[in-house]
N, C-alpha and C. Protein backbone atom coordinates (compact mmCIF):
# COMPACT_ATOMS: atom_id res chain seq x y z
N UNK A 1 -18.46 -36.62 4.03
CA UNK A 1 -17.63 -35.83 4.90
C UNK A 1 -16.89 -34.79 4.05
N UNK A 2 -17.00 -33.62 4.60
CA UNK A 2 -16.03 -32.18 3.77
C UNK A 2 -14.88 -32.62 3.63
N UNK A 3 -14.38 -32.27 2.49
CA UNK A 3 -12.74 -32.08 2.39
C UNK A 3 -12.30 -30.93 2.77
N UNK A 4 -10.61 -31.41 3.52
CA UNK A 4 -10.39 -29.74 3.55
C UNK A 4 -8.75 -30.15 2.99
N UNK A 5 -8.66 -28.77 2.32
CA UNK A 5 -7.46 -28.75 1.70
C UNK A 5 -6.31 -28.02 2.74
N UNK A 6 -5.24 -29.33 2.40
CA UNK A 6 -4.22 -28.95 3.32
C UNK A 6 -2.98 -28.27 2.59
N UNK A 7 -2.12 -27.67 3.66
CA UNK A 7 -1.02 -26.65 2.79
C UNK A 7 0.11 -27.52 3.21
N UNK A 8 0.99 -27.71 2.17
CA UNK A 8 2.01 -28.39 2.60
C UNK A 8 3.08 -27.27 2.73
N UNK A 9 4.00 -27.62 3.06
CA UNK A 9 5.27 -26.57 3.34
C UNK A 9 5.74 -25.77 2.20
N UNK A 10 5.61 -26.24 1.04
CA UNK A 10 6.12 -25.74 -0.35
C UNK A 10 4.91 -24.75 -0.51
N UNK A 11 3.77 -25.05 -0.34
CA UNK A 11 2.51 -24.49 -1.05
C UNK A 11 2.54 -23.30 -0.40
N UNK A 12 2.65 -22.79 1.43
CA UNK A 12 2.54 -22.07 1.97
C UNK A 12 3.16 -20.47 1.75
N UNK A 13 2.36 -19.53 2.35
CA UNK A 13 3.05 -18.51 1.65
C UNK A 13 4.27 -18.14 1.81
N UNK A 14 5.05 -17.99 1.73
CA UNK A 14 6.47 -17.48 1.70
C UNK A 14 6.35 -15.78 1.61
N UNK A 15 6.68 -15.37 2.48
CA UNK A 15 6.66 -13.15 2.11
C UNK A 15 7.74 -12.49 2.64
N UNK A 16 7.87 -13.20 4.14
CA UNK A 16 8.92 -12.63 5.03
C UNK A 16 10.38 -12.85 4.62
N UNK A 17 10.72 -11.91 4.53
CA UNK A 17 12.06 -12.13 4.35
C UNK A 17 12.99 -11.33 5.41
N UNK A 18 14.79 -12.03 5.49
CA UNK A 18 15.33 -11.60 7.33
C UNK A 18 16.56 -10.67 6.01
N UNK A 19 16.64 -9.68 6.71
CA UNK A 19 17.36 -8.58 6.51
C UNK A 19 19.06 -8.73 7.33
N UNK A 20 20.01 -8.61 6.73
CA UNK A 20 21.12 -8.42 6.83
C UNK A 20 21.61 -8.02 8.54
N UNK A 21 20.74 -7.31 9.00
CA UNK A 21 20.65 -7.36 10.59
C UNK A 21 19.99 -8.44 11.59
N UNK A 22 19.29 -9.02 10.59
CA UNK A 22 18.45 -10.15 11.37
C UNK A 22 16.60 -9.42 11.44
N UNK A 23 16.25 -8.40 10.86
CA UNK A 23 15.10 -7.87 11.17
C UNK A 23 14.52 -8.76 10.31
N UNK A 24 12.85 -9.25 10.46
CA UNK A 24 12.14 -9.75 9.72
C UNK A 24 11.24 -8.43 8.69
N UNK A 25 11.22 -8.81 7.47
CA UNK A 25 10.41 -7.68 6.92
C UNK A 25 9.93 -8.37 5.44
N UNK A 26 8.65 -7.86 5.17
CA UNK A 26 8.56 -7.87 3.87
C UNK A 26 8.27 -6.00 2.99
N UNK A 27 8.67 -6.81 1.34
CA UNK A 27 9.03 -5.53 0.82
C UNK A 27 8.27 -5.18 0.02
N UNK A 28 7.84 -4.05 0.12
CA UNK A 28 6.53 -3.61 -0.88
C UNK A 28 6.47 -3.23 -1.81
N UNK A 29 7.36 -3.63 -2.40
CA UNK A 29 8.27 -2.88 -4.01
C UNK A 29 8.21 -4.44 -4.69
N UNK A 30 7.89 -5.64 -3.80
CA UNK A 30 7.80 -6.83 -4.92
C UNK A 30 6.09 -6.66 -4.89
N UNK A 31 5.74 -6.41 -6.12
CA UNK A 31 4.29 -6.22 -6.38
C UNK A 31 4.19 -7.76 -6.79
N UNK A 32 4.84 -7.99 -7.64
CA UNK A 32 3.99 -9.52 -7.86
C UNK A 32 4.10 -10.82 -6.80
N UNK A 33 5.21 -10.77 -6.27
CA UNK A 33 5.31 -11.40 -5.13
C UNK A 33 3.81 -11.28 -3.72
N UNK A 34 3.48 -10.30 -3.74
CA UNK A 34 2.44 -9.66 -2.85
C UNK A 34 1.31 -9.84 -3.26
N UNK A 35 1.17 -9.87 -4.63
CA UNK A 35 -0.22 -10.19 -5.58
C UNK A 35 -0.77 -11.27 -4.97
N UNK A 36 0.12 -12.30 -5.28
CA UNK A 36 -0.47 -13.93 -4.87
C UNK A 36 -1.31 -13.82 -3.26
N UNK A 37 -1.22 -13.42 -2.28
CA UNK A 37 -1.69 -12.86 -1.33
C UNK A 37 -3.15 -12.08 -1.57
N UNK A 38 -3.35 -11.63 -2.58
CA UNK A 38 -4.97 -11.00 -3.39
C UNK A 38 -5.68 -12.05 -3.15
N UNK A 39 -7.31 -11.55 -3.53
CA UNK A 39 -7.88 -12.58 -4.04
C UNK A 39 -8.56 -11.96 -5.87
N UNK A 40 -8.79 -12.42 -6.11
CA UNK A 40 -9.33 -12.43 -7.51
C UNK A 40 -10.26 -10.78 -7.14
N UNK A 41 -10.88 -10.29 -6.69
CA UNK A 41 -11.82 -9.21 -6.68
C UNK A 41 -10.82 -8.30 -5.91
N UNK A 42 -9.15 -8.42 -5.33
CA UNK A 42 -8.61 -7.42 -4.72
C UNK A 42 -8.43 -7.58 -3.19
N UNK A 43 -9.09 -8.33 -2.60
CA UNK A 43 -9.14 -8.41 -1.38
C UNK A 43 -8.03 -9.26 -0.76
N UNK A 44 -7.50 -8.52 0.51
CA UNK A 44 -6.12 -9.52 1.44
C UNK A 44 -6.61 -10.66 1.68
N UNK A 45 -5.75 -11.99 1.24
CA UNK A 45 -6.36 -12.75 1.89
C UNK A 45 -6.21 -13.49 3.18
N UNK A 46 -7.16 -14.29 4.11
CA UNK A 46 -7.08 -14.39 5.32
C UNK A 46 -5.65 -15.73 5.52
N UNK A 47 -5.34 -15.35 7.23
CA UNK A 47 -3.88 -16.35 7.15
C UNK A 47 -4.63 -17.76 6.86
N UNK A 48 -5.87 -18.03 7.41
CA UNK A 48 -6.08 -19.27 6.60
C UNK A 48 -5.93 -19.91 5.37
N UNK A 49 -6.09 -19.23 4.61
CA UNK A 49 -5.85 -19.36 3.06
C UNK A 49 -4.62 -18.90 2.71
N UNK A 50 -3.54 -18.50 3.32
CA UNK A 50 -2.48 -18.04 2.48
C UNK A 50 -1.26 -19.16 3.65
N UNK A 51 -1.79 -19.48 4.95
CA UNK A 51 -0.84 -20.05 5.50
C UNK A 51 -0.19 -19.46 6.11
N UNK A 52 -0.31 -18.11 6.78
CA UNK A 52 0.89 -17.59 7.19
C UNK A 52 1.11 -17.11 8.86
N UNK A 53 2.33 -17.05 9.04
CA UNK A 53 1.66 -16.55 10.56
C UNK A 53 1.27 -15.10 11.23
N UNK A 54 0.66 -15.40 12.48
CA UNK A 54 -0.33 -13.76 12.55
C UNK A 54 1.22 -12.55 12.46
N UNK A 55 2.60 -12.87 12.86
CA UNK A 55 3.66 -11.38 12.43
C UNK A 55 3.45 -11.11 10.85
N UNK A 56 3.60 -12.57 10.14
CA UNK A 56 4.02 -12.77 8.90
C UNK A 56 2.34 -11.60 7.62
N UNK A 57 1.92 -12.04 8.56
CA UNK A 57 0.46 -11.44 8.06
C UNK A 57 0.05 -10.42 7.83
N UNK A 58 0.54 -9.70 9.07
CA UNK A 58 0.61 -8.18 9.67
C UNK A 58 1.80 -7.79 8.80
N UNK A 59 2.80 -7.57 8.71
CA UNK A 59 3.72 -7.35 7.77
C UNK A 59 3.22 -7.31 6.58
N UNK A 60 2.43 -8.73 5.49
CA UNK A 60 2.52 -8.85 4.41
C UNK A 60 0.84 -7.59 3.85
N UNK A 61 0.43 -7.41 5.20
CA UNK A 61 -1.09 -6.46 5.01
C UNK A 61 -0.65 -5.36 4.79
N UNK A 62 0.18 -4.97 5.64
CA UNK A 62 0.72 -3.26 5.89
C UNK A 62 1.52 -3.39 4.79
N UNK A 63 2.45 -4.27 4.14
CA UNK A 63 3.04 -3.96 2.70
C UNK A 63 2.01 -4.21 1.46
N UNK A 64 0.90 -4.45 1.56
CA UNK A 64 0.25 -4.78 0.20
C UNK A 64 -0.63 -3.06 0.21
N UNK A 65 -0.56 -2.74 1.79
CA UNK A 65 -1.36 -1.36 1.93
C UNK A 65 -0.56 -0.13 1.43
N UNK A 66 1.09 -0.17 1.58
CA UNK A 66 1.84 0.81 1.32
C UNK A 66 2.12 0.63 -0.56
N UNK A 67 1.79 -0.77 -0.90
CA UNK A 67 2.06 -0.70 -2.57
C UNK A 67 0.78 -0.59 -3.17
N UNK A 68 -0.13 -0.17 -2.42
CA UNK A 68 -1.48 0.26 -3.16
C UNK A 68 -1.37 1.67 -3.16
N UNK A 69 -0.61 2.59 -2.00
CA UNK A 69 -0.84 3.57 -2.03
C UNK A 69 0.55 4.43 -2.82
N UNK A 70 1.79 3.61 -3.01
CA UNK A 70 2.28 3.77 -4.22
C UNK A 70 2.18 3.59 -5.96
N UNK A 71 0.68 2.77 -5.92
CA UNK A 71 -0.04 2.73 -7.15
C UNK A 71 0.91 1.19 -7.78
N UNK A 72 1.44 0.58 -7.05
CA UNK A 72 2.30 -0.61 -7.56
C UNK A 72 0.92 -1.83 -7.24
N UNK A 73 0.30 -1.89 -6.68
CA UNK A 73 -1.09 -2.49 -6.85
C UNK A 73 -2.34 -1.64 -6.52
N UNK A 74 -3.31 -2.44 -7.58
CA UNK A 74 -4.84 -1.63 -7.70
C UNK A 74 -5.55 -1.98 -6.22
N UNK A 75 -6.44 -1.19 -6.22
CA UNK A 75 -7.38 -1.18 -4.94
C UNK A 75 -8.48 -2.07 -5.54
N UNK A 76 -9.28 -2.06 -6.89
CA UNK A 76 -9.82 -3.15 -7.12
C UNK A 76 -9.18 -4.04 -7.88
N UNK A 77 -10.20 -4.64 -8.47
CA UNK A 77 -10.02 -5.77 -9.39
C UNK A 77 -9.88 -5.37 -11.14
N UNK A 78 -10.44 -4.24 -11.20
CA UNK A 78 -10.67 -3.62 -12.01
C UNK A 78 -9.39 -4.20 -13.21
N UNK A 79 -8.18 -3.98 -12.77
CA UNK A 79 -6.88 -3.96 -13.79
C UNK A 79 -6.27 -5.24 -12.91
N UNK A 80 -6.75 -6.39 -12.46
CA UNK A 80 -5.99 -7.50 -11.86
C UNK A 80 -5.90 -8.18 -12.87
């Protein structure tokens, strides 16, 4: 029978963070924080594998997209 690996609460991704007004946001200026979210060749990875939920996701995509296009992460793997 397959194993499947489970995420415990600690393991899961953590990205979102609540802003002083109460807004949920993540920030695209933590590059290494956002990294872990990669996969080894550059690619986002899916909420299955990172644990997260579908806001938390959408947020942490559109910030890994705005720190690629500030050059704070690579588009490949090239320099990972």
């Amino acid at each position: 029978m397959a194993e499947f690996k489970k995420f415990s609460p600690a393991a899961r991704g953590k990205a979102a963070r609540v802003s002083s007004t109460g807004k949920v946001y993540v920030d695209y200026r933590q590059a290494d924080d956002l990294r872990r979210f990669l996969t080894p060749n550059g690619k986002i990875q899916s909420r299955k594998k990172t644990g997260l939920t579908a806001r938390e996701q959408r947020l942490v995509s559109q910030a890994i997209k705005r720190a690629r296009y500030m050059s704070l992460l690579p588009y490949t793997s090239a320099t990972l």
